[in-house]
PDB file of N, CA and C in Angstrom:
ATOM      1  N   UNK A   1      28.367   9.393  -4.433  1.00  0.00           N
ATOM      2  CA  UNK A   1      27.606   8.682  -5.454  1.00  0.00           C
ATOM      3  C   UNK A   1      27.754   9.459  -6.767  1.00  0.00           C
ATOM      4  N   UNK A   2      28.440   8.714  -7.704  1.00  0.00           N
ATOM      5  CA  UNK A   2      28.863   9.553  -8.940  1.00  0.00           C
ATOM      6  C   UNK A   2      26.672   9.697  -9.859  1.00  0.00           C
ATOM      7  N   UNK A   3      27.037  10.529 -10.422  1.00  0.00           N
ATOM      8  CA  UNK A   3      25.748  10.964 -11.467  1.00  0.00           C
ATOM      9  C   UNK A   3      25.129   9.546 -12.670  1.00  0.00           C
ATOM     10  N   UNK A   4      26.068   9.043 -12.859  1.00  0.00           N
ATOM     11  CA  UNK A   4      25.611   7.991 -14.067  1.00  0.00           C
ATOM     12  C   UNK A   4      25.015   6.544 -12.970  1.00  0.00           C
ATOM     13  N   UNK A   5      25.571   6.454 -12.100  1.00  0.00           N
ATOM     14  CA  UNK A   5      24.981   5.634 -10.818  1.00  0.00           C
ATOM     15  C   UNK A   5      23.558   6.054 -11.042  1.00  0.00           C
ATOM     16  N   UNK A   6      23.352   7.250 -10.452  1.00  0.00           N
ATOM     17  CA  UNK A   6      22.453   7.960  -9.702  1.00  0.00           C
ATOM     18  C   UNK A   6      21.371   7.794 -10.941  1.00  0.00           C
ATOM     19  N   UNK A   7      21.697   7.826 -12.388  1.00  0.00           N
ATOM     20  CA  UNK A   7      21.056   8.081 -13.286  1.00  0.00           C
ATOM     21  C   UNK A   7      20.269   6.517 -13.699  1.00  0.00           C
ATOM     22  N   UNK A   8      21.567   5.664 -13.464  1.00  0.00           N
ATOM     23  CA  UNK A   8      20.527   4.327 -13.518  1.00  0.00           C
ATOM     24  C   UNK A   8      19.399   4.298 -12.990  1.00  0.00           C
ATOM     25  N   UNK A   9      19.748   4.402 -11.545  1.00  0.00           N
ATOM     26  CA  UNK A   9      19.179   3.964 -10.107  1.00  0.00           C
ATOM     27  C   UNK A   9      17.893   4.458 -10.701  1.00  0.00           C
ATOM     28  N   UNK A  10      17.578   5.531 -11.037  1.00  0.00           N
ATOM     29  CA  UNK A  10      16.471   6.434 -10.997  1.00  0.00           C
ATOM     30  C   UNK A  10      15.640   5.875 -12.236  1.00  0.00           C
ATOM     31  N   UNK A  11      16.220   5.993 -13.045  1.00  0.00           N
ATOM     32  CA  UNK A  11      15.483   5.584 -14.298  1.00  0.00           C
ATOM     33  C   UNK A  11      14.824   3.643 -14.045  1.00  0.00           C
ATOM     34  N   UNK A  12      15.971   3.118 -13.412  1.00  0.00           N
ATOM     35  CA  UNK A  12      15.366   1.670 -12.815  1.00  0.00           C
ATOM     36  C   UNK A  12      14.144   1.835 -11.702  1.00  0.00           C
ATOM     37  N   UNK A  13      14.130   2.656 -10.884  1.00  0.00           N
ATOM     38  CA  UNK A  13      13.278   2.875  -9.861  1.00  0.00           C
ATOM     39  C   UNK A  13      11.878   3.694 -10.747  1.00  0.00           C
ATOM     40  N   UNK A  14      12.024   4.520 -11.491  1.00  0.00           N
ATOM     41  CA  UNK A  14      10.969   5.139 -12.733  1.00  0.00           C
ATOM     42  C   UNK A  14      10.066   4.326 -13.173  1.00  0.00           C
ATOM     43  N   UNK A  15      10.647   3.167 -13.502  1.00  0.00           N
ATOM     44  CA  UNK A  15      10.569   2.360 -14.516  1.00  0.00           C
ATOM     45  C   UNK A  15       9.792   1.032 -13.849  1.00  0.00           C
ATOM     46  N   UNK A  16      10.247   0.652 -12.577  1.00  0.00           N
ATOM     47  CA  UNK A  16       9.438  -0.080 -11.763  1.00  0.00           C
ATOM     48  C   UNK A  16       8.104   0.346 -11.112  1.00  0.00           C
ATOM     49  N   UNK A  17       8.057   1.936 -10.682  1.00  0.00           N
ATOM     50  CA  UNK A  17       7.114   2.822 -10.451  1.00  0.00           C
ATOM     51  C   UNK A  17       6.077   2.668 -11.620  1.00  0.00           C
ATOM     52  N   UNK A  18       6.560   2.779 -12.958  1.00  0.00           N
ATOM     53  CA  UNK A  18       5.539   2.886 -13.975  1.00  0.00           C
ATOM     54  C   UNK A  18       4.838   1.666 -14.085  1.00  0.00           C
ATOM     55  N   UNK A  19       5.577   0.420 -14.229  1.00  0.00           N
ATOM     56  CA  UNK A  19       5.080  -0.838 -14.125  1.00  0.00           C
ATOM     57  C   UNK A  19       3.655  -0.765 -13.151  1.00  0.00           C
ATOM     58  N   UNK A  20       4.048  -0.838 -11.895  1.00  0.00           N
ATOM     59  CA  UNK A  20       3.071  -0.414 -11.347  1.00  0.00           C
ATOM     60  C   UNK A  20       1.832   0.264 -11.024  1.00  0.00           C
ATOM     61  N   UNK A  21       1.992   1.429 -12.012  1.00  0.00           N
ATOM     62  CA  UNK A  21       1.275   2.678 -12.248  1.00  0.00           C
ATOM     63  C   UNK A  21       0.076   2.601 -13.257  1.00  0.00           C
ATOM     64  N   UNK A  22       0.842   1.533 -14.450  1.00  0.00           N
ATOM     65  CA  UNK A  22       0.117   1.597 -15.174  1.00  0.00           C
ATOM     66  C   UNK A  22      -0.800   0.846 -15.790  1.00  0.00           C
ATOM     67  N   UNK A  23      -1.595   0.011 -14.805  1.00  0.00           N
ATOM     68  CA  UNK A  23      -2.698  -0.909 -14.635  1.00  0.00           C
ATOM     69  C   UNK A  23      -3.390  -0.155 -13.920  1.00  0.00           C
ATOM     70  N   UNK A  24      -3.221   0.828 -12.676  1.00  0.00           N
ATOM     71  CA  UNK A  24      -3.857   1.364 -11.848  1.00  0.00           C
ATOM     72  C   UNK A  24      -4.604   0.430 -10.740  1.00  0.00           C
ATOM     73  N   UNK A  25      -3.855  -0.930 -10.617  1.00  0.00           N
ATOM     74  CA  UNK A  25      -4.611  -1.745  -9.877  1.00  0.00           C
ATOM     75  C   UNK A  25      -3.628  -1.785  -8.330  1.00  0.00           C
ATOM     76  N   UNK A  26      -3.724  -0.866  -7.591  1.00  0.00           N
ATOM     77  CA  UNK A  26      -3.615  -0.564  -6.076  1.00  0.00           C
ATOM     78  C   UNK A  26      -4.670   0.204  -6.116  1.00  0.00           C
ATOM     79  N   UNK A  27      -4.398   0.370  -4.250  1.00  0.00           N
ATOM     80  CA  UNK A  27      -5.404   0.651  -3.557  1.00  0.00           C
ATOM     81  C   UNK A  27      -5.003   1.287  -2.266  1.00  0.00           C
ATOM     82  N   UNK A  28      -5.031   2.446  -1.702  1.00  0.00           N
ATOM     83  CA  UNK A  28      -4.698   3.298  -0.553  1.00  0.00           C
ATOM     84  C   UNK A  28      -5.581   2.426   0.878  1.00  0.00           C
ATOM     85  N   UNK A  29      -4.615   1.962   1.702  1.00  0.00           N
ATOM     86  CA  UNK A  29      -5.541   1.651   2.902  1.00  0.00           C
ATOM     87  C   UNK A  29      -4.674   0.602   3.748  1.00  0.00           C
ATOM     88  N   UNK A  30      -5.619   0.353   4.762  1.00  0.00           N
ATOM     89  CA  UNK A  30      -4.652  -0.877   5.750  1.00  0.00           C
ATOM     90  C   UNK A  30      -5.604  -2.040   5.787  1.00  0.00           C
ATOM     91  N   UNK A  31      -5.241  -3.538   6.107  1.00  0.00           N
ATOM     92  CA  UNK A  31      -5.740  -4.429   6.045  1.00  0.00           C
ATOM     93  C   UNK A  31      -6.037  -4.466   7.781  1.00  0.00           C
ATOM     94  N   UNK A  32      -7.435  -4.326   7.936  1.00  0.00           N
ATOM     95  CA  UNK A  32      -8.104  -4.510   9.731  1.00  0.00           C
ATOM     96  C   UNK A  32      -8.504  -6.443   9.663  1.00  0.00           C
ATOM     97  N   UNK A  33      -8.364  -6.641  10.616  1.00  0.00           N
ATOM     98  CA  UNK A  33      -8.919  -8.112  10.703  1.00  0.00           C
ATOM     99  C   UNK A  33      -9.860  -7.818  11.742  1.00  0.00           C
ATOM    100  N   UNK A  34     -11.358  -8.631  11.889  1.00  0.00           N
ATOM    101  CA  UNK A  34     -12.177  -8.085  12.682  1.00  0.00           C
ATOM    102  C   UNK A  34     -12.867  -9.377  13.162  1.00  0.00           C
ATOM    103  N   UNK A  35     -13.130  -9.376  14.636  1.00  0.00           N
ATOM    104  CA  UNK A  35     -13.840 -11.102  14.805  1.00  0.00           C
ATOM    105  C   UNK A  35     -15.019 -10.544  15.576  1.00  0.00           C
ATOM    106  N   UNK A  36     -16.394 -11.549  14.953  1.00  0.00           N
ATOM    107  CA  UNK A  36     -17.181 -10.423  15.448  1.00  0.00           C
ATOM    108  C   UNK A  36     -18.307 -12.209  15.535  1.00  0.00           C
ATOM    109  N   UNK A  37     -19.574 -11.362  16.242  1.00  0.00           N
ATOM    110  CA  UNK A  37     -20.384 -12.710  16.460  1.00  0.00           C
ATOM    111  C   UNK A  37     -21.662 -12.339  15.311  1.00  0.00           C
ATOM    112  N   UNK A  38     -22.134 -13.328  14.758  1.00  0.00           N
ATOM    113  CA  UNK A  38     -23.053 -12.886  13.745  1.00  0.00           C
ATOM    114  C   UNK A  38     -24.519 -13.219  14.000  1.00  0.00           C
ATOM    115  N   UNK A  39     -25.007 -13.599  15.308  1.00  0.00           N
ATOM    116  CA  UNK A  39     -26.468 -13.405  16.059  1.00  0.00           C
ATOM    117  C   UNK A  39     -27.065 -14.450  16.109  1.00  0.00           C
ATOM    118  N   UNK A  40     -26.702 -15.524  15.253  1.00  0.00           N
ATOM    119  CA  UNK A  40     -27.676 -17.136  14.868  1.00  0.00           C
ATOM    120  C   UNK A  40     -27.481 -17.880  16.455  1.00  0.00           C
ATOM    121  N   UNK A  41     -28.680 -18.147  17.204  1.00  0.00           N
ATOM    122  CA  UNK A  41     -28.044 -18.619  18.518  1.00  0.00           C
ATOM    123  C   UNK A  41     -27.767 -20.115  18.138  1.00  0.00           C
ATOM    124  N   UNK A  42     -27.707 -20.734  17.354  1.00  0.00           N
ATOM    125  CA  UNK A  42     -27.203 -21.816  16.977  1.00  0.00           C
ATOM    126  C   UNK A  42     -25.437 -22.321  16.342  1.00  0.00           C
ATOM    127  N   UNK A  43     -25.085 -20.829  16.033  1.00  0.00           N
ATOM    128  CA  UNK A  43     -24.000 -20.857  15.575  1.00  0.00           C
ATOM    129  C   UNK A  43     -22.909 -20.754  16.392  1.00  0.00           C
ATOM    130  N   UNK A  44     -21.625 -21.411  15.689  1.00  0.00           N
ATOM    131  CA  UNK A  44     -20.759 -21.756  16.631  1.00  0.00           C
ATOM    132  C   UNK A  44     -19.963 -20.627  17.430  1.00  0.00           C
ATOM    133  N   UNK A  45     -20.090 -19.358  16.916  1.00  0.00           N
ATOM    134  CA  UNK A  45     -20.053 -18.010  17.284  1.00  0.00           C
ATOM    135  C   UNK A  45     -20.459 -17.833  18.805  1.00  0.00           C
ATOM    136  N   UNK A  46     -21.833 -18.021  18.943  1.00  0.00           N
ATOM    137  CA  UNK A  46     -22.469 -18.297  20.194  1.00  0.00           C
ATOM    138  C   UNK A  46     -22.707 -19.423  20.740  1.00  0.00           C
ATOM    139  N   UNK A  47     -22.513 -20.368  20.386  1.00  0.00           N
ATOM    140  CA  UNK A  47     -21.824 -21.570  21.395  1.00  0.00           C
ATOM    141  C   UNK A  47     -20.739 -21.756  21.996  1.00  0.00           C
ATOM    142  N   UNK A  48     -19.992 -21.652  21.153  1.00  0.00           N
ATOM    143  CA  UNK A  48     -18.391 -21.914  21.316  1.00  0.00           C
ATOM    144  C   UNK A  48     -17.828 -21.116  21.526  1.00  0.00           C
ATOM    145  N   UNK A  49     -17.956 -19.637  21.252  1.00  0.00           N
ATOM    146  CA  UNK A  49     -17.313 -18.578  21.540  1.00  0.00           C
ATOM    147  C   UNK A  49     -16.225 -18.390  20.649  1.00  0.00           C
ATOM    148  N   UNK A  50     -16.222 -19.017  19.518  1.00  0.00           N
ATOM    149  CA  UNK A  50     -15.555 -19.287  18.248  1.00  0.00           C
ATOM    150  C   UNK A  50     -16.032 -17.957  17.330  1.00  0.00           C
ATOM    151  N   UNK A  51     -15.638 -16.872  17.193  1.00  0.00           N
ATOM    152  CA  UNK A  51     -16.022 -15.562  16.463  1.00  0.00           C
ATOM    153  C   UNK A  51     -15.234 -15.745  15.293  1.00  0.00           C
ATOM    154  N   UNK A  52     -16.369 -15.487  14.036  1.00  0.00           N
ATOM    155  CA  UNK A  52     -15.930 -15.299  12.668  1.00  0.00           C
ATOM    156  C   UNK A  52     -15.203 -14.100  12.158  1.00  0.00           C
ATOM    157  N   UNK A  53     -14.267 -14.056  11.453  1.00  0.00           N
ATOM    158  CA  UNK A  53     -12.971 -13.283  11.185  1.00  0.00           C
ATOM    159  C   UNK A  53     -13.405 -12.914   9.748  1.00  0.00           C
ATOM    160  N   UNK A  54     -13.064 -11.553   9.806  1.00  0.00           N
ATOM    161  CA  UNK A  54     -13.917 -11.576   8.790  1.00  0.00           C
ATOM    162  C   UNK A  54     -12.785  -9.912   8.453  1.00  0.00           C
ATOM    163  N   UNK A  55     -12.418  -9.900   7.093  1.00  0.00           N
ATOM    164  CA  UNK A  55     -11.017  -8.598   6.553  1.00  0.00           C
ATOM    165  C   UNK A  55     -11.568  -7.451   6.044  1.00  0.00           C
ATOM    166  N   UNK A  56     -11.662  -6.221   6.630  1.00  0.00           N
ATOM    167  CA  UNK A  56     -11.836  -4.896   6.569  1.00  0.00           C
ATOM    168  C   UNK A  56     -10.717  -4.033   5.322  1.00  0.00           C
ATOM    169  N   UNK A  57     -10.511  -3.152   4.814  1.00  0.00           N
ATOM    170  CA  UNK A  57     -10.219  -2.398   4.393  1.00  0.00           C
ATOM    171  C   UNK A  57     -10.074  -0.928   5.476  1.00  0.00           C
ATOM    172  N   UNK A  58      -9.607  -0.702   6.250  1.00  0.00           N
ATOM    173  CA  UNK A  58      -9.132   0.782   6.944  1.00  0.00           C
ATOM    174  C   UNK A  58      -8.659   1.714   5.815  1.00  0.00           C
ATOM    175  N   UNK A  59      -9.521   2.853   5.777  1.00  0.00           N
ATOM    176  CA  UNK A  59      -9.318   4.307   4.780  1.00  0.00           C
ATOM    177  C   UNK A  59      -9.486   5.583   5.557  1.00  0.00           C
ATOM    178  N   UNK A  60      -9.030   6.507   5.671  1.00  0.00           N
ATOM    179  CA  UNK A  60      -8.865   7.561   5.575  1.00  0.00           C
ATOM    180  C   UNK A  60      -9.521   8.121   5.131  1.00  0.00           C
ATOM    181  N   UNK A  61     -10.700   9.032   5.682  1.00  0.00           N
ATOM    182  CA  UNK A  61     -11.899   9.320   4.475  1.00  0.00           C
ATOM    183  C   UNK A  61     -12.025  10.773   5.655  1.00  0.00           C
ATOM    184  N   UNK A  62     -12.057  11.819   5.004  1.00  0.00           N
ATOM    185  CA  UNK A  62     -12.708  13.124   5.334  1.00  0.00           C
ATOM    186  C   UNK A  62     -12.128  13.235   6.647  1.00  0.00           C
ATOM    187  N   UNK A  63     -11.069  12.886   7.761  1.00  0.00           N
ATOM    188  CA  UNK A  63     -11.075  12.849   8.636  1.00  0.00           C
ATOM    189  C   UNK A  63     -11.226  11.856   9.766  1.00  0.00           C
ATOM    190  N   UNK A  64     -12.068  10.824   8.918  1.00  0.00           N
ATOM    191  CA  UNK A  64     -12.222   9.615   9.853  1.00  0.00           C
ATOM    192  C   UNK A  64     -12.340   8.516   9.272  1.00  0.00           C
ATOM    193  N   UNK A  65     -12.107   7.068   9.885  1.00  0.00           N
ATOM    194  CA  UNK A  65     -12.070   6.542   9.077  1.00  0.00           C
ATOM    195  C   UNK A  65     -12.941   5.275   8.764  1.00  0.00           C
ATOM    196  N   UNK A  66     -12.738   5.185   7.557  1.00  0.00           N
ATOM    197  CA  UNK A  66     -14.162   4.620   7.224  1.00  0.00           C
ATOM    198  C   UNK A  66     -13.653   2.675   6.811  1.00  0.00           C
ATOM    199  N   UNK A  67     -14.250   1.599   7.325  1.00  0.00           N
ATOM    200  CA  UNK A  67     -14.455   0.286   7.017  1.00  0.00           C
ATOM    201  C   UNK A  67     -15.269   0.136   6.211  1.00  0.00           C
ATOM    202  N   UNK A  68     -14.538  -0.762   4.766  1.00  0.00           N
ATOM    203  CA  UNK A  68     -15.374  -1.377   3.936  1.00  0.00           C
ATOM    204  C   UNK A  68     -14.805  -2.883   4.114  1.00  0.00           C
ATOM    205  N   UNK A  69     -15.560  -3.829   4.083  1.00  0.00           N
ATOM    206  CA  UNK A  69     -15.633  -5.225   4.461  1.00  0.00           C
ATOM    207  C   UNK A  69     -15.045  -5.994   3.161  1.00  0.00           C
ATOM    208  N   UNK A  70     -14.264  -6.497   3.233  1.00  0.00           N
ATOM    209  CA  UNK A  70     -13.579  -7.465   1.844  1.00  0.00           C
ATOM    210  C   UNK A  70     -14.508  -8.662   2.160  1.00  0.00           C
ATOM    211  N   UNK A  71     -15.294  -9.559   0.747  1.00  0.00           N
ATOM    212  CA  UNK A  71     -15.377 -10.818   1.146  1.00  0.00           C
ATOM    213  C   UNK A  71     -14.200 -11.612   0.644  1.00  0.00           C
ATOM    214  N   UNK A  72     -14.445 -13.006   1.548  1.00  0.00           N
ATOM    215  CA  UNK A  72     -13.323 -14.418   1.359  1.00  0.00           C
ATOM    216  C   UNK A  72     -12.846 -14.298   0.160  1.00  0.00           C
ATOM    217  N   UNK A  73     -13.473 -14.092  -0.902  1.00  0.00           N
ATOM    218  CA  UNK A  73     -13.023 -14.709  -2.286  1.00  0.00           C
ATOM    219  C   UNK A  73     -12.283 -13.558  -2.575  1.00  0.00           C
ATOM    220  N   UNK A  74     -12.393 -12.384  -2.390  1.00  0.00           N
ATOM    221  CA  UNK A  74     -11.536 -11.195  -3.063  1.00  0.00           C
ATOM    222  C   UNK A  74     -10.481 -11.101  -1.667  1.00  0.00           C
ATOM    223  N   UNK A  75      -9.915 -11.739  -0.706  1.00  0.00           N
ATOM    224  CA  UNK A  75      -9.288 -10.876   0.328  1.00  0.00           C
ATOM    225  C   UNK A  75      -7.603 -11.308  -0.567  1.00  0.00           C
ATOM    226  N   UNK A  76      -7.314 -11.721  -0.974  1.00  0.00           N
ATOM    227  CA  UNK A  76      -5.798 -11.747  -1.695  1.00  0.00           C
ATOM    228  C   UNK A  76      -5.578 -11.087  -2.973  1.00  0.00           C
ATOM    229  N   UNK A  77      -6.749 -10.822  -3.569  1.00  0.00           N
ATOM    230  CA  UNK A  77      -6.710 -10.134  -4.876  1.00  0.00           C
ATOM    231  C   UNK A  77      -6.366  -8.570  -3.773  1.00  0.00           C
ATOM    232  N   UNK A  78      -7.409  -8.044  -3.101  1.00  0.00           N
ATOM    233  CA  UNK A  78      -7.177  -7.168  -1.943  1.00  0.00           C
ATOM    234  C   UNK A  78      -6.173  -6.681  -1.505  1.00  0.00           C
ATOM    235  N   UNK A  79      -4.962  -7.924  -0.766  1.00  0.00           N
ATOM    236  CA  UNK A  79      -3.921  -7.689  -0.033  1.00  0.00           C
ATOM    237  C   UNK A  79      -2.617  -7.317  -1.038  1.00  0.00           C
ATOM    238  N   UNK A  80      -2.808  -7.798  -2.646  1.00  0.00           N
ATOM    239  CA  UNK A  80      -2.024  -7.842  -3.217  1.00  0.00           C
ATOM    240  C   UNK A  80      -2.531  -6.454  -3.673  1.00  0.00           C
ATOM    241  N   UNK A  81      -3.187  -5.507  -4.680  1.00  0.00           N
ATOM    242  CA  UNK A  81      -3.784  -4.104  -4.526  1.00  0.00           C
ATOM    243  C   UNK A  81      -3.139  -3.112  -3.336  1.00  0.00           C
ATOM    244  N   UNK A  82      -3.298  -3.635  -1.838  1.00  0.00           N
ATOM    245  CA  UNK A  82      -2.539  -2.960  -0.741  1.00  0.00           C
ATOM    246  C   UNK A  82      -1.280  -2.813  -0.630  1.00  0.00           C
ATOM    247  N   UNK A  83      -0.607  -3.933  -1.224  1.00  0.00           N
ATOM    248  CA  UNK A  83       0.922  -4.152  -1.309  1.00  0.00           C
ATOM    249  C   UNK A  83       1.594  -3.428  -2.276  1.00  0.00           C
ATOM    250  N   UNK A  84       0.622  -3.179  -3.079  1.00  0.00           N
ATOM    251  CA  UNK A  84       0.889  -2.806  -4.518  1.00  0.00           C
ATOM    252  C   UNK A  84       1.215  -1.118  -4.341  1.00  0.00           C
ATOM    253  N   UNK A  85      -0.027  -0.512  -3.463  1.00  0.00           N
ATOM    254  CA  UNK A  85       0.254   0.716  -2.911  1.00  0.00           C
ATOM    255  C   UNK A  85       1.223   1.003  -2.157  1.00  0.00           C
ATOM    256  N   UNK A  86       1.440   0.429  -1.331  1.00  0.00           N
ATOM    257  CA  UNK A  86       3.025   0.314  -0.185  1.00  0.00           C
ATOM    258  C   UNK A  86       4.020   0.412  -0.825  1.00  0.00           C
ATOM    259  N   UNK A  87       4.411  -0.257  -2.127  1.00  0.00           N
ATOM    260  CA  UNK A  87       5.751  -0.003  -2.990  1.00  0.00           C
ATOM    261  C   UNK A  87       5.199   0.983  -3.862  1.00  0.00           C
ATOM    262  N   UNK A  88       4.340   1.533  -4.033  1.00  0.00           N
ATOM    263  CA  UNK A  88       4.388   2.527  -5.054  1.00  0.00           C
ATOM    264  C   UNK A  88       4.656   3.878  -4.341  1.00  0.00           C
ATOM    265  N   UNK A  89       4.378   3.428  -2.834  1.00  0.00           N
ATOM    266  CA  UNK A  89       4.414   4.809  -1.977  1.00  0.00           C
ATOM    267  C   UNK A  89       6.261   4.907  -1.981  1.00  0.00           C
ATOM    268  N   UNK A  90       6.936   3.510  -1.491  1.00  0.00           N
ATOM    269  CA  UNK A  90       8.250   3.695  -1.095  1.00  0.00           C
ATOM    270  C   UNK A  90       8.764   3.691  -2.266  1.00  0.00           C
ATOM    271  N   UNK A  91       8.244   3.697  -3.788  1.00  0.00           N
ATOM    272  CA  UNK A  91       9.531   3.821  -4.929  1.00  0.00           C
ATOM    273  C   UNK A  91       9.273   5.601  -4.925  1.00  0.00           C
ATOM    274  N   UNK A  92       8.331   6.014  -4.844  1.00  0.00           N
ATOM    275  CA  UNK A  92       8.198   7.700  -4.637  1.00  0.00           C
ATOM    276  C   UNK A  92       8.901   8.448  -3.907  1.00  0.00           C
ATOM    277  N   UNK A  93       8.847   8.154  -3.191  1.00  0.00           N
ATOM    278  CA  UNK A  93       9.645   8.376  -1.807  1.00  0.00           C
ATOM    279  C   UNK A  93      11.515   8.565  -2.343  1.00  0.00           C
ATOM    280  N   UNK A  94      11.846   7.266  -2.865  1.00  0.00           N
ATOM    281  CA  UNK A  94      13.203   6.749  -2.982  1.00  0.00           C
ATOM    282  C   UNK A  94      13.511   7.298  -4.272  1.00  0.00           C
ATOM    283  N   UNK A  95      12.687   8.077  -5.545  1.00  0.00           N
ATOM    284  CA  UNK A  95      12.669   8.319  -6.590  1.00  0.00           C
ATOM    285  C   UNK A  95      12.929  10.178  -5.914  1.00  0.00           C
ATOM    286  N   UNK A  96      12.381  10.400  -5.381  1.00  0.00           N
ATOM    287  CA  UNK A  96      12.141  11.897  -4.860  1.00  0.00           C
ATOM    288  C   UNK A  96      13.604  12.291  -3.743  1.00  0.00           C
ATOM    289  N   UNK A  97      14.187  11.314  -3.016  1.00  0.00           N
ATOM    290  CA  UNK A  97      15.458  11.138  -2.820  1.00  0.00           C
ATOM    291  C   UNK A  97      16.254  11.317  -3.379  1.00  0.00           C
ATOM    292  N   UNK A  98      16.285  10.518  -4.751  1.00  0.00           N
ATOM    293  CA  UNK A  98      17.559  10.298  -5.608  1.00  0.00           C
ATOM    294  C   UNK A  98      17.471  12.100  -5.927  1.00  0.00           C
ATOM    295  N   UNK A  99      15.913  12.634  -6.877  1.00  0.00           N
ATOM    296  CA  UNK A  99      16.560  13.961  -7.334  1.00  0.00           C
ATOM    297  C   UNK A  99      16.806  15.012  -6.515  1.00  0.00           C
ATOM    298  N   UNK A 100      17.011  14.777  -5.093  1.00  0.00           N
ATOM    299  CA  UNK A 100      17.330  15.773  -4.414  1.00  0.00           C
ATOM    300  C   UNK A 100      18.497  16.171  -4.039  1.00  0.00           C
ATOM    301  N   UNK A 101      19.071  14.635  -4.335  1.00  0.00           N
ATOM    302  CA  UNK A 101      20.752  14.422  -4.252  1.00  0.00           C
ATOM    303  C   UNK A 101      21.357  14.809  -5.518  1.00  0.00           C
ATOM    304  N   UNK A 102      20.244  14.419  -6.486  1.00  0.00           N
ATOM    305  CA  UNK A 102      21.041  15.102  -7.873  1.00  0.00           C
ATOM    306  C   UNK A 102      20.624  16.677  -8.005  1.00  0.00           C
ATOM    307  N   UNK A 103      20.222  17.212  -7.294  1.00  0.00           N
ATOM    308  CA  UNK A 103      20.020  18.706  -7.154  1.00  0.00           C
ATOM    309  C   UNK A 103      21.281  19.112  -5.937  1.00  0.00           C
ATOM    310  N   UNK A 104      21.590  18.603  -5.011  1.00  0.00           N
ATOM    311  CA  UNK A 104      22.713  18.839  -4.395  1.00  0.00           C
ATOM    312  C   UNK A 104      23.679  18.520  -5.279  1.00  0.00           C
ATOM    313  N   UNK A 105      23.943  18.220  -6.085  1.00  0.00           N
ATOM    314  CA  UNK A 105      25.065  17.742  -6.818  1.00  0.00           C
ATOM    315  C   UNK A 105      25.139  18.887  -8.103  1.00  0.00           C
ATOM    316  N   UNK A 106      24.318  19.231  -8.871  1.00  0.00           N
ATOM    317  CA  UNK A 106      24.082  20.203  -9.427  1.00  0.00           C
ATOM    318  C   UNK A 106      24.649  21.575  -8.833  1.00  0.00           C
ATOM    319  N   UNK A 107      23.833  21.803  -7.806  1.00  0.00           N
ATOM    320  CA  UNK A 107      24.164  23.085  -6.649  1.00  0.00           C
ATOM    321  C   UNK A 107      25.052  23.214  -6.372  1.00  0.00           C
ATOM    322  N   UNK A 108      26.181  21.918  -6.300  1.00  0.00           N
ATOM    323  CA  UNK A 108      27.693  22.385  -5.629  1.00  0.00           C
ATOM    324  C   UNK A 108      28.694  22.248  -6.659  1.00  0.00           C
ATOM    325  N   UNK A 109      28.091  21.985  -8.046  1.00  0.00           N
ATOM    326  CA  UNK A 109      28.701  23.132  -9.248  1.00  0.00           C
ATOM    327  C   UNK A 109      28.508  23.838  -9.486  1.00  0.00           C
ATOM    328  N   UNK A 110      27.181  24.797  -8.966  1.00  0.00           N
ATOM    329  CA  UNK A 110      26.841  26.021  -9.479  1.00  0.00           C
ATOM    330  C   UNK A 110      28.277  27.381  -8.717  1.00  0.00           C
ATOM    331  N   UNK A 111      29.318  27.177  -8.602  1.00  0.00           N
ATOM    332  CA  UNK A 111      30.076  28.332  -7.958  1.00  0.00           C
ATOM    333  C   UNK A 111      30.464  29.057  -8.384  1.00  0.00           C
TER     334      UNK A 111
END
């Protein structure tokens, strides 16, 4: 992989990273789905055996981990925030790649 490649790549991958970065609108976590019965003996929960579904947030907190409950109206504003973190994790990742290769490349002119 010649250097001016490498130099795009990076500065394109930078540059998509920043996009991202700089709203600050992600969010670290996993999307839990949870079906649970909510106590009304009238409800179809406990009739039917029909359990309401209802979208968690999974975090990483101190060691353990902690559920915060998304409601209906925010769960896509939510998933899109989560998604948002997932590529910001893998352009890091792929950004931190590239300069390691351009540090091997460096290094095996240093002779």
């Amino acid at each position: 992989m010649n250097r001016k490649y490498m130099d795009a790549e990076l500065k394109k991958a930078a540059s998509h990273l920043a996009k991202l970065t700089h709203k600050g609108s992600f969010l670290r976590g996993n999307i839990v789905t949870m079906k649970r019965v909510c106590g009304y003996p009238n409800c179809k929960c406990a009739v039917e055996g029909k359990k309401h579904v209802s979208m968690y947030i999974g975090k990483k907190q101190d060691a353990t981990t902690k559920m915060i409950y998304i409601p209906k109206r925010l769960e896509e504003e939510i998933r899109g925030k989560l998604e948002a973190y997932q590529k910001i994790k893998k352009l890091t990742e792929r950004i931190s790649e590239m300069n390691y290769k351009e540090l091997e490349i460096e290094k095996s002119g240093d002779v």
